[in-house]
PDB file of N, CA and C in Angstrom:
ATOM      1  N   UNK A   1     110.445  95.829  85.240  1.00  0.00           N
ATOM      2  CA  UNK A   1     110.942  96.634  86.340  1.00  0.00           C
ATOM      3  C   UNK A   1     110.763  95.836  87.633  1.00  0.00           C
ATOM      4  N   UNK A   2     111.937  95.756  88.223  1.00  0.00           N
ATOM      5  CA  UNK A   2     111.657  95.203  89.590  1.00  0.00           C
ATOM      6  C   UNK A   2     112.006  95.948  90.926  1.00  0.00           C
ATOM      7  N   UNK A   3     111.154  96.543  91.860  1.00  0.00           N
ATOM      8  CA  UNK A   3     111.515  96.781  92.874  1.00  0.00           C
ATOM      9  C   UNK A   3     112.020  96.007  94.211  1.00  0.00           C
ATOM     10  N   UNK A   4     113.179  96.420  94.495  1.00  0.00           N
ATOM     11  CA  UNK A   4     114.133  95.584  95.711  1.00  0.00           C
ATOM     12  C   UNK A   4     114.253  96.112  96.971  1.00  0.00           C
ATOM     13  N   UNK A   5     113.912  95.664  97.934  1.00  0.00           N
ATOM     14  CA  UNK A   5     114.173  96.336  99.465  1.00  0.00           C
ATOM     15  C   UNK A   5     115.514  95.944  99.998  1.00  0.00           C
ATOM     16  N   UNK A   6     115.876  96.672 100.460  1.00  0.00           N
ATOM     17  CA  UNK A   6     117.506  96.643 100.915  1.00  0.00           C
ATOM     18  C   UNK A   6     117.240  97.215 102.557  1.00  0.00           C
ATOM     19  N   UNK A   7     117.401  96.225 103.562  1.00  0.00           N
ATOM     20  CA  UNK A   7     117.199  96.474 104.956  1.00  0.00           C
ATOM     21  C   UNK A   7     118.182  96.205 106.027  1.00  0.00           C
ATOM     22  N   UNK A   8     118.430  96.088 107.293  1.00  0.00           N
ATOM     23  CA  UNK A   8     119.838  96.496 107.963  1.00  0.00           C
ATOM     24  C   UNK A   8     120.723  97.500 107.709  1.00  0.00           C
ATOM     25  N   UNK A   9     120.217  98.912 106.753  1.00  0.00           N
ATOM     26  CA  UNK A   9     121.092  99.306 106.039  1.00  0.00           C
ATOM     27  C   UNK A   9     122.243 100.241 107.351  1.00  0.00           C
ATOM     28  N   UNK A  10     123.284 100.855 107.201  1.00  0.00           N
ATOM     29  CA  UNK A  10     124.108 101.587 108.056  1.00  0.00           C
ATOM     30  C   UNK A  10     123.195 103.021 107.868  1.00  0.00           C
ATOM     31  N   UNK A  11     122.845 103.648 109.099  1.00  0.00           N
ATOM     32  CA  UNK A  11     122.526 104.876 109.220  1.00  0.00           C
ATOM     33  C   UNK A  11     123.138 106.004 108.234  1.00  0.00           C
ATOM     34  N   UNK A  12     124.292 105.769 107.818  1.00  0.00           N
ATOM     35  CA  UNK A  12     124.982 106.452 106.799  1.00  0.00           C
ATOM     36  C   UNK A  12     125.119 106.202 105.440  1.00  0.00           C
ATOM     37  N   UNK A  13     124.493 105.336 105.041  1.00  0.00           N
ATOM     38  CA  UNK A  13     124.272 105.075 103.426  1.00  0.00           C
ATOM     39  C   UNK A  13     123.632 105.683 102.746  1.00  0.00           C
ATOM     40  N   UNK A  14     124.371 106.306 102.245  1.00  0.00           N
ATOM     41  CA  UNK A  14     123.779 107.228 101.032  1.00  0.00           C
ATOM     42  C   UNK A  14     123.173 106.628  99.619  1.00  0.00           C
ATOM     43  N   UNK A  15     122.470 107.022  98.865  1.00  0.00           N
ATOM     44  CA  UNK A  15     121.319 106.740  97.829  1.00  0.00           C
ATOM     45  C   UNK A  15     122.853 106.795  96.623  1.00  0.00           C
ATOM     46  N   UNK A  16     123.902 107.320  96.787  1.00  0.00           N
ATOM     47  CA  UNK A  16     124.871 107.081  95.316  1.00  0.00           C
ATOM     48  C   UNK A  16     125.524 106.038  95.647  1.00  0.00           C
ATOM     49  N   UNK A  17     125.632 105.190  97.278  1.00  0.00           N
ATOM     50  CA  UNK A  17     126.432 104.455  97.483  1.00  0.00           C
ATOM     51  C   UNK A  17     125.366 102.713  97.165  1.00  0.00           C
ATOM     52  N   UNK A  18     123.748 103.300  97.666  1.00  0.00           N
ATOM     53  CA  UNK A  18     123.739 102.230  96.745  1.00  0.00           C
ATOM     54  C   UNK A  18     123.498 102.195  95.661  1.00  0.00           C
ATOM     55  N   UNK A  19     123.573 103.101  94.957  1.00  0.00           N
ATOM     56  CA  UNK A  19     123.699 102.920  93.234  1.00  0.00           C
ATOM     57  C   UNK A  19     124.819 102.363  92.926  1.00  0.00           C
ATOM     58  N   UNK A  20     125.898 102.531  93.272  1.00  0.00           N
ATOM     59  CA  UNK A  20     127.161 101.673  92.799  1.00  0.00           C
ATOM     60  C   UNK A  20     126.990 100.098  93.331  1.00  0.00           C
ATOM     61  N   UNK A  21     126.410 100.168  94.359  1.00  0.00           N
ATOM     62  CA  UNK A  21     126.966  98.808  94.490  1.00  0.00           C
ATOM     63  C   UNK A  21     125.715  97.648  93.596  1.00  0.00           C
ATOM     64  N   UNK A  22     124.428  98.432  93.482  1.00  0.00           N
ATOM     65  CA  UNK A  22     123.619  97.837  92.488  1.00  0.00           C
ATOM     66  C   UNK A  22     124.332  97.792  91.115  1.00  0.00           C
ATOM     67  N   UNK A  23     124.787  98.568  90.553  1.00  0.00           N
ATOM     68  CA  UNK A  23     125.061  99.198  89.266  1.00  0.00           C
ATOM     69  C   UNK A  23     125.948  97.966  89.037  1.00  0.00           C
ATOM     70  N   UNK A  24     126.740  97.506  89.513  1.00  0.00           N
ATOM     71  CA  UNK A  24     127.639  96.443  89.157  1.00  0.00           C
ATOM     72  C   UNK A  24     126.822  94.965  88.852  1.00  0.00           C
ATOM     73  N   UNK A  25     125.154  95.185  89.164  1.00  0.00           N
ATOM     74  CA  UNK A  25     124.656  94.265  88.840  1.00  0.00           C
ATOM     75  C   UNK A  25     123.820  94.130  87.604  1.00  0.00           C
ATOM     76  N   UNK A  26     123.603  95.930  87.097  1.00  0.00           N
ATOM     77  CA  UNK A  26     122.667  95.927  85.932  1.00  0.00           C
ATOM     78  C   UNK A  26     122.466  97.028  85.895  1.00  0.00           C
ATOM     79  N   UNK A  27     121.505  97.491  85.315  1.00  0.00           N
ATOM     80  CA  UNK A  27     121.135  99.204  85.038  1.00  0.00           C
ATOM     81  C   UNK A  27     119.833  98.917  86.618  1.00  0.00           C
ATOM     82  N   UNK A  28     120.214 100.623  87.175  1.00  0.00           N
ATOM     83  CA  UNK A  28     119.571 100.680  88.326  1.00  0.00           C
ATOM     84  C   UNK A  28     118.746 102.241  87.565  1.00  0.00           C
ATOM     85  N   UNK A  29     117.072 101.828  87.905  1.00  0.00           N
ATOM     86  CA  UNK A  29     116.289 103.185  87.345  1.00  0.00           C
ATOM     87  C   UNK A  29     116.232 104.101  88.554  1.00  0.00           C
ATOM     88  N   UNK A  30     116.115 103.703  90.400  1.00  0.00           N
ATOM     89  CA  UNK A  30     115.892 104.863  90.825  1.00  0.00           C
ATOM     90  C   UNK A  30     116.347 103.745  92.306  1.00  0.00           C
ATOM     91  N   UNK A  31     117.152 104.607  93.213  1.00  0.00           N
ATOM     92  CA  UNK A  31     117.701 104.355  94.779  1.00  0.00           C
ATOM     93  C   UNK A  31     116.709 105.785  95.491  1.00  0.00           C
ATOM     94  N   UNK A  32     116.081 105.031  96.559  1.00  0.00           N
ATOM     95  CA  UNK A  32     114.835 105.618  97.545  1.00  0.00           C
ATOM     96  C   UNK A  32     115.497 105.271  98.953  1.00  0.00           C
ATOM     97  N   UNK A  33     116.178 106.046  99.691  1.00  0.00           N
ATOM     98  CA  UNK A  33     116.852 105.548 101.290  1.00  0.00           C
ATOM     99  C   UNK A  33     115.609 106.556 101.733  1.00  0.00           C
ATOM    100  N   UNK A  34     114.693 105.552 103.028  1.00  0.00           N
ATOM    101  CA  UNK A  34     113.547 106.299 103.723  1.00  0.00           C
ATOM    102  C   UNK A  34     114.429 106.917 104.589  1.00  0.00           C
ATOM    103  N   UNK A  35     113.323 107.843 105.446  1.00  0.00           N
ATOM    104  CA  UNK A  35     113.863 108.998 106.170  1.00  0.00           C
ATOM    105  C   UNK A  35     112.457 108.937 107.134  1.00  0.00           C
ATOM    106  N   UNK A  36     112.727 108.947 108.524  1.00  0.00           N
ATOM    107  CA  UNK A  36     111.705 109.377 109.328  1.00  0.00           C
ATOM    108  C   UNK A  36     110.998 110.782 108.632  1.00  0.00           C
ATOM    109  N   UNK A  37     109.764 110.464 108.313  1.00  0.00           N
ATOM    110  CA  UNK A  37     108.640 111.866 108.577  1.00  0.00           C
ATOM    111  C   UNK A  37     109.017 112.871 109.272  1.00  0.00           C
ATOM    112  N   UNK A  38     109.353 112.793 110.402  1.00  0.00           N
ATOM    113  CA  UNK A  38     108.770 113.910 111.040  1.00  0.00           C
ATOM    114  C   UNK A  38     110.737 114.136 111.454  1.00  0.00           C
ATOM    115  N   UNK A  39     111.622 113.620 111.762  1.00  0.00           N
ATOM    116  CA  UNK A  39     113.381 113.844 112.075  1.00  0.00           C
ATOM    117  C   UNK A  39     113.997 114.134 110.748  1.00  0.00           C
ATOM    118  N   UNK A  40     113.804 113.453 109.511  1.00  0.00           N
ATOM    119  CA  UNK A  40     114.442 113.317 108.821  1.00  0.00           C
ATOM    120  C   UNK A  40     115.535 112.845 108.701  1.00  0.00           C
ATOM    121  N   UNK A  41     115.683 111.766 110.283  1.00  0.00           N
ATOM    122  CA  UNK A  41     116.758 110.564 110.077  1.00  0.00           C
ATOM    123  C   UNK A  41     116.549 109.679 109.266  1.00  0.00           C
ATOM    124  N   UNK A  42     117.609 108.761 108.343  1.00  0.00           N
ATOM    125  CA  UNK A  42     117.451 107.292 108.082  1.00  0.00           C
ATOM    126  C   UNK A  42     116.652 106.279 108.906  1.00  0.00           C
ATOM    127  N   UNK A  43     115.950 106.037 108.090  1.00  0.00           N
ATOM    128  CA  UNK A  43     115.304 104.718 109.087  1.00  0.00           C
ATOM    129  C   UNK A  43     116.026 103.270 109.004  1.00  0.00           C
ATOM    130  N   UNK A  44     116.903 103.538 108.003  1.00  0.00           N
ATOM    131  CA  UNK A  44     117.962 101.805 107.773  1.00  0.00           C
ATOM    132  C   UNK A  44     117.669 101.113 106.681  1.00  0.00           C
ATOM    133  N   UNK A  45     116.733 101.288 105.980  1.00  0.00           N
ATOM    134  CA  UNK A  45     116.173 100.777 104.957  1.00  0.00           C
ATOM    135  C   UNK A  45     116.066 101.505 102.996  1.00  0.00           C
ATOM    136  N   UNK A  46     116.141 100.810 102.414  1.00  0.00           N
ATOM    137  CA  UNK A  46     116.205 101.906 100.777  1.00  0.00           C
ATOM    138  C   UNK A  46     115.332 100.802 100.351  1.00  0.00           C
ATOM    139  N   UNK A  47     114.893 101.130  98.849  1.00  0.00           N
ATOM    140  CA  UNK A  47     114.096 100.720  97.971  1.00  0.00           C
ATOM    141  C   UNK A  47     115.035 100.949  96.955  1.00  0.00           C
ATOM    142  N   UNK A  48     115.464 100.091  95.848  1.00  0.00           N
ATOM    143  CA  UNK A  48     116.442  99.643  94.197  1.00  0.00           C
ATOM    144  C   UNK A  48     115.886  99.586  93.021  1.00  0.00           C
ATOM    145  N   UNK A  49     115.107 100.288  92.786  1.00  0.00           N
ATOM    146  CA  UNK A  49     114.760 100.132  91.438  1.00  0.00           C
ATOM    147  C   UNK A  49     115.910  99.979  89.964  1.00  0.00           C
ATOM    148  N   UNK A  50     115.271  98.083  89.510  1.00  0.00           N
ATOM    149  CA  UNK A  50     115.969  97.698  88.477  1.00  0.00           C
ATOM    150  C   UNK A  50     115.468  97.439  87.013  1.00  0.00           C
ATOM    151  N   UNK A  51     115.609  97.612  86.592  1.00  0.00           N
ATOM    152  CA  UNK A  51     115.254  97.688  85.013  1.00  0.00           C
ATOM    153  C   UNK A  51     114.644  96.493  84.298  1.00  0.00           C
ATOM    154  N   UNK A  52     115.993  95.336  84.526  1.00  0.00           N
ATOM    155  CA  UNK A  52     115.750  94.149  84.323  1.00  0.00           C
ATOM    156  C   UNK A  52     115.454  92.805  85.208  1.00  0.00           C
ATOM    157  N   UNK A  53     114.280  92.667  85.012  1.00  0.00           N
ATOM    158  CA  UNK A  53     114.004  91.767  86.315  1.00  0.00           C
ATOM    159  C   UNK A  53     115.423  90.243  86.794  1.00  0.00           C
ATOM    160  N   UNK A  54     116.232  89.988  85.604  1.00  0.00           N
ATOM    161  CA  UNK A  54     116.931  88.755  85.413  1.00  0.00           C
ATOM    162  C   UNK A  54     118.437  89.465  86.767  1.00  0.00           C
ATOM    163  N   UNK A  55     118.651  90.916  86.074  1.00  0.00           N
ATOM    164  CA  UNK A  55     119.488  91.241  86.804  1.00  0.00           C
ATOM    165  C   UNK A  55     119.623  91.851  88.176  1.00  0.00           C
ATOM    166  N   UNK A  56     117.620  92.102  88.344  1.00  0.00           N
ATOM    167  CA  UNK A  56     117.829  92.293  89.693  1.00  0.00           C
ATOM    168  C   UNK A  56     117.890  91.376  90.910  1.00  0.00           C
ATOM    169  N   UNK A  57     117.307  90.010  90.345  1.00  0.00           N
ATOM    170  CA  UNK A  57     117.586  88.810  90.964  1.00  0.00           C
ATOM    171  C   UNK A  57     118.989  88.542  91.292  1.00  0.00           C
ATOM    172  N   UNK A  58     119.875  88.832  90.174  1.00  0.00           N
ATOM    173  CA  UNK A  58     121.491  88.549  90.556  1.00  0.00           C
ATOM    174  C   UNK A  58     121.648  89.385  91.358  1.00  0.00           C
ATOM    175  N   UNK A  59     121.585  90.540  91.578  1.00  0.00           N
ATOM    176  CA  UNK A  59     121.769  91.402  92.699  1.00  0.00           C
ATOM    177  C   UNK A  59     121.314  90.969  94.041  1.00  0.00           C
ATOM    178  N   UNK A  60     119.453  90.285  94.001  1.00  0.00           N
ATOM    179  CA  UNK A  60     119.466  89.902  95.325  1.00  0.00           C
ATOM    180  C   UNK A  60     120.463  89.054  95.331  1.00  0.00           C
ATOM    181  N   UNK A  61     120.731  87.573  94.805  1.00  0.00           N
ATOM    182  CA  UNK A  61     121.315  86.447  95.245  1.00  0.00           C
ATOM    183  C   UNK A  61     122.743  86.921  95.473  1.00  0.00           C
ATOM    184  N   UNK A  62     123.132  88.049  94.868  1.00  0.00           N
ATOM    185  CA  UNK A  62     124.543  88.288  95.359  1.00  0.00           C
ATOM    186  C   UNK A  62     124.882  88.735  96.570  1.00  0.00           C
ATOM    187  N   UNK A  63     123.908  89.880  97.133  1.00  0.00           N
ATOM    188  CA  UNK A  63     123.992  90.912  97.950  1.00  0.00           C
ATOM    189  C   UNK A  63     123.383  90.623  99.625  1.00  0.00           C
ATOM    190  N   UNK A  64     122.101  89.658  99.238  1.00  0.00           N
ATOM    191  CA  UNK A  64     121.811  89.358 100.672  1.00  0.00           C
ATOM    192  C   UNK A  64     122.628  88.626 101.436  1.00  0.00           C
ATOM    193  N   UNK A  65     122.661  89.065 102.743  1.00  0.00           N
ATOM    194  CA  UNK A  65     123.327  88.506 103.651  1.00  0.00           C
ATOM    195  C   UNK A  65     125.005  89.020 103.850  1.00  0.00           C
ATOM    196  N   UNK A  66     125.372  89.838 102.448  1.00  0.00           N
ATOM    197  CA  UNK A  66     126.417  90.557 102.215  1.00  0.00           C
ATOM    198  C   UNK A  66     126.668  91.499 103.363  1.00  0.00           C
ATOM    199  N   UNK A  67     127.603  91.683 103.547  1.00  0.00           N
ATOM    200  CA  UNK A  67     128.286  92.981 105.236  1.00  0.00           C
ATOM    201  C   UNK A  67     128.664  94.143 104.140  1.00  0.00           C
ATOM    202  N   UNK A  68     128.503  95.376 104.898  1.00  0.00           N
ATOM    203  CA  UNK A  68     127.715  96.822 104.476  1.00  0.00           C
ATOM    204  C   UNK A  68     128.190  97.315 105.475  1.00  0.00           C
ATOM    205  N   UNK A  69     128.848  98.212 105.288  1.00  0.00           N
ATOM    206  CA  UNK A  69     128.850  99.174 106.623  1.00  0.00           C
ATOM    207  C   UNK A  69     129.204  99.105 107.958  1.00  0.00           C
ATOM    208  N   UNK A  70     129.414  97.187 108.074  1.00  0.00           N
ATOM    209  CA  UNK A  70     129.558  96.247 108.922  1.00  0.00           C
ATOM    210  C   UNK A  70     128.078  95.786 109.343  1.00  0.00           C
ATOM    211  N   UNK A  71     127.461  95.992 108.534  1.00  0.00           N
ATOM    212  CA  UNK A  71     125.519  95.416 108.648  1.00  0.00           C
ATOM    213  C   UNK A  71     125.647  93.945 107.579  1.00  0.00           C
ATOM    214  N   UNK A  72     124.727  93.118 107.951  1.00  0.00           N
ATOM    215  CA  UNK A  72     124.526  91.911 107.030  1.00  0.00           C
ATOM    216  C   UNK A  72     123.150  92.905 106.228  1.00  0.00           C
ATOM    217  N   UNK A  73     122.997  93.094 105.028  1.00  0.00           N
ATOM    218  CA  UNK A  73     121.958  93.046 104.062  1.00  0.00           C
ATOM    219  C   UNK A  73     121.143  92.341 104.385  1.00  0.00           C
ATOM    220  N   UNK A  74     119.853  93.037 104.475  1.00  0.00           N
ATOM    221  CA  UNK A  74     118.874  92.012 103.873  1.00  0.00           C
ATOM    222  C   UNK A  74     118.315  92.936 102.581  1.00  0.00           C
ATOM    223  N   UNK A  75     118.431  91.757 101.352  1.00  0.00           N
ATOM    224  CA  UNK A  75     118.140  92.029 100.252  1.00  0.00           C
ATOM    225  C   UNK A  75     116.915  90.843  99.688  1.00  0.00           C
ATOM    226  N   UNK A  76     115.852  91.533  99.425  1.00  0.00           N
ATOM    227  CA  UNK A  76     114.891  91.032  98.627  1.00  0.00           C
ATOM    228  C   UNK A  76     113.929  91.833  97.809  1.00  0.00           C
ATOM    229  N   UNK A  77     112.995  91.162  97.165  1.00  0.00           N
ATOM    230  CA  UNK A  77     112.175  91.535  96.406  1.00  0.00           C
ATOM    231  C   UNK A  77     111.149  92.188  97.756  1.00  0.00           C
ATOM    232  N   UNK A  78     110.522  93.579  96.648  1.00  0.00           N
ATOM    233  CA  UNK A  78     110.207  94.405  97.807  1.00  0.00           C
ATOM    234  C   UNK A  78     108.626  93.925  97.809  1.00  0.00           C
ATOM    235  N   UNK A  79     107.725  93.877  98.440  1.00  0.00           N
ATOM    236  CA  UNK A  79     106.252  93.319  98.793  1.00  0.00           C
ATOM    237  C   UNK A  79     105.351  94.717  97.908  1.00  0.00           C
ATOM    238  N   UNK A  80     104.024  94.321  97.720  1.00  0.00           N
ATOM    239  CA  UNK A  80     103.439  96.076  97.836  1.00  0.00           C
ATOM    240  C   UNK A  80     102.950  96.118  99.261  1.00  0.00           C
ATOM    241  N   UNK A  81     102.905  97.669  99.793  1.00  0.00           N
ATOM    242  CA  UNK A  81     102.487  97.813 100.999  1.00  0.00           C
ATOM    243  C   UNK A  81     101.230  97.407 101.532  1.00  0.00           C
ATOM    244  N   UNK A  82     101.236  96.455 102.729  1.00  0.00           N
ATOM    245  CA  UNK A  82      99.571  95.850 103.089  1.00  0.00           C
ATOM    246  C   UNK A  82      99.411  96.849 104.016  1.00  0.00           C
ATOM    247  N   UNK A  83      97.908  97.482 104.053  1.00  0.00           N
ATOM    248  CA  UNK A  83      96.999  98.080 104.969  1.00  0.00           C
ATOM    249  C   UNK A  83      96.443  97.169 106.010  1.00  0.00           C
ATOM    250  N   UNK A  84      95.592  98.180 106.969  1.00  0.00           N
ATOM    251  CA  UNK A  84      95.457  97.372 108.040  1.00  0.00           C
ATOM    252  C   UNK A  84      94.143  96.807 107.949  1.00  0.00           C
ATOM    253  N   UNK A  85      92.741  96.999 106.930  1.00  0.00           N
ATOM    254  CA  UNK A  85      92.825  95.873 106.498  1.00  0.00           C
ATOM    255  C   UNK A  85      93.037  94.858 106.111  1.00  0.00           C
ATOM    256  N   UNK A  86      94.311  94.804 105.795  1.00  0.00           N
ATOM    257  CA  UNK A  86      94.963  93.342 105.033  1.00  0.00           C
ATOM    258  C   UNK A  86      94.635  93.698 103.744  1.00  0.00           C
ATOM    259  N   UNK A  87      94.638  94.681 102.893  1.00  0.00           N
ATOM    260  CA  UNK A  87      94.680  94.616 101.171  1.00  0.00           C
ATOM    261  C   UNK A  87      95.905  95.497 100.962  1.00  0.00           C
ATOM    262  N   UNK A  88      96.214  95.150 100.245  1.00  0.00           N
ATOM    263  CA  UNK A  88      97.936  95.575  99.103  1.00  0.00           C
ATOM    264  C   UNK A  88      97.179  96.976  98.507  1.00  0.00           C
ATOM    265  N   UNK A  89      98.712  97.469  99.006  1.00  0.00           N
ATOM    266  CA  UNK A  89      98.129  99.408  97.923  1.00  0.00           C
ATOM    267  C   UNK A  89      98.393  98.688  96.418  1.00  0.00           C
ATOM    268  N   UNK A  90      97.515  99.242  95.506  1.00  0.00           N
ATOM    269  CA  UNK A  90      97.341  99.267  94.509  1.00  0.00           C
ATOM    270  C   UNK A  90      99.133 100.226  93.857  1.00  0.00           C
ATOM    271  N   UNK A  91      99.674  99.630  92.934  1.00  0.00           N
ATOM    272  CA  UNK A  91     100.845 100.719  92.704  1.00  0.00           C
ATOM    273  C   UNK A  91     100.670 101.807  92.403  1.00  0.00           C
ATOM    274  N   UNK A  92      99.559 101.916  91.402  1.00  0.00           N
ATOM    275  CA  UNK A  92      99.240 102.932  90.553  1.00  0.00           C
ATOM    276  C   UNK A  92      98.864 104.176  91.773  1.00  0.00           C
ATOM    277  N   UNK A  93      98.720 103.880  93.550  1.00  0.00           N
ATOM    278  CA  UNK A  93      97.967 104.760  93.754  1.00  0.00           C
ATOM    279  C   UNK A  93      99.192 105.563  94.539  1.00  0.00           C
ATOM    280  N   UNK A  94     100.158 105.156  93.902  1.00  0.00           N
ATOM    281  CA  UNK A  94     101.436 105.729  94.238  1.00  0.00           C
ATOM    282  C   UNK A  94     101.781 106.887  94.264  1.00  0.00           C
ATOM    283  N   UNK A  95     100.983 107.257  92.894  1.00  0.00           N
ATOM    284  CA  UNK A  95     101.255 108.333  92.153  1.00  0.00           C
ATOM    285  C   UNK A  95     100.739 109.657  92.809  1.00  0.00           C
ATOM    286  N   UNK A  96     100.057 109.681  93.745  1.00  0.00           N
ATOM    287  CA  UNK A  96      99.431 110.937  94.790  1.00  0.00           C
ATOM    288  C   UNK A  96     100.946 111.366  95.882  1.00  0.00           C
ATOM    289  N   UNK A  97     101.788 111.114  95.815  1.00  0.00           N
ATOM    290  CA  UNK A  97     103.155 110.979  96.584  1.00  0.00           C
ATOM    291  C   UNK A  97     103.441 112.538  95.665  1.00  0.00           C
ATOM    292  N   UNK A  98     103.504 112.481  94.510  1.00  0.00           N
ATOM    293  CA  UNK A  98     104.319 113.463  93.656  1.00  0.00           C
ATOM    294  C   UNK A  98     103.583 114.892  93.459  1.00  0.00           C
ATOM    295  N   UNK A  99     102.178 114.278  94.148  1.00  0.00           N
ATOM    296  CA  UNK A  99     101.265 115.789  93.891  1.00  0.00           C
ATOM    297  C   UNK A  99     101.112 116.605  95.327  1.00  0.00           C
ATOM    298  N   UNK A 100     101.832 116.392  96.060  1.00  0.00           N
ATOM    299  CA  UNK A 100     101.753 116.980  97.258  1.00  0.00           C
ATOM    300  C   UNK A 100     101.979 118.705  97.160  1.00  0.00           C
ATOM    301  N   UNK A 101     101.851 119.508  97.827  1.00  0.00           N
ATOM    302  CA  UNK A 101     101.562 120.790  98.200  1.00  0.00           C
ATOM    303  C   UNK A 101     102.401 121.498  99.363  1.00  0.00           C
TER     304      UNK A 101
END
């Protein structure tokens, strides 16, 4: 599984629009477009979850730098999130996202 950050995105990109345009690169498991907290605007940015790591590489090398919306892509492999200590969230501690209240 590889997760991909997709950034410059158009304020109006919707989560099916980038499933298609991934999908032409491989099987896509899950499209994440952030949203301000507290507006619930786009912030410009999505997360691509791909299945196969071989094909999500073709996707970056295809897609970055690609025009969108009239935006250049930036497409890469997505980091894990660093704290302000400087240590990487653990993925697994991801999973507190889904138990919310």
């Amino acid at each position: 599984m590889t997760n991909i950050y997709v950034g410059n995105l158009d304020f109006s990109t919707h989560e099916d629009q980038l499933q298609t345009l991934f999908a032409a690169y491989g099987a896509v498991k899950t499209v994440t477009t952030v949203t301000d907290r507290d507006t619930g605007q786009p912030r410009g940015f999505a997360f691509v979850e791909m299945i196969s790591a071989g094909e999500a590489q073709d996707a970056i090398r295809a897609l970055s730098g690609s025009i969108h919306g009239g935006r250049a892509l930036l497409v890469n492999e997505a980091r894990p999130k660093l704290y302000r200590s400087g240590e990487y969230e653990a993925l697994i501690s991801r999973d507190h996202r889904h138990h919310r209240v």
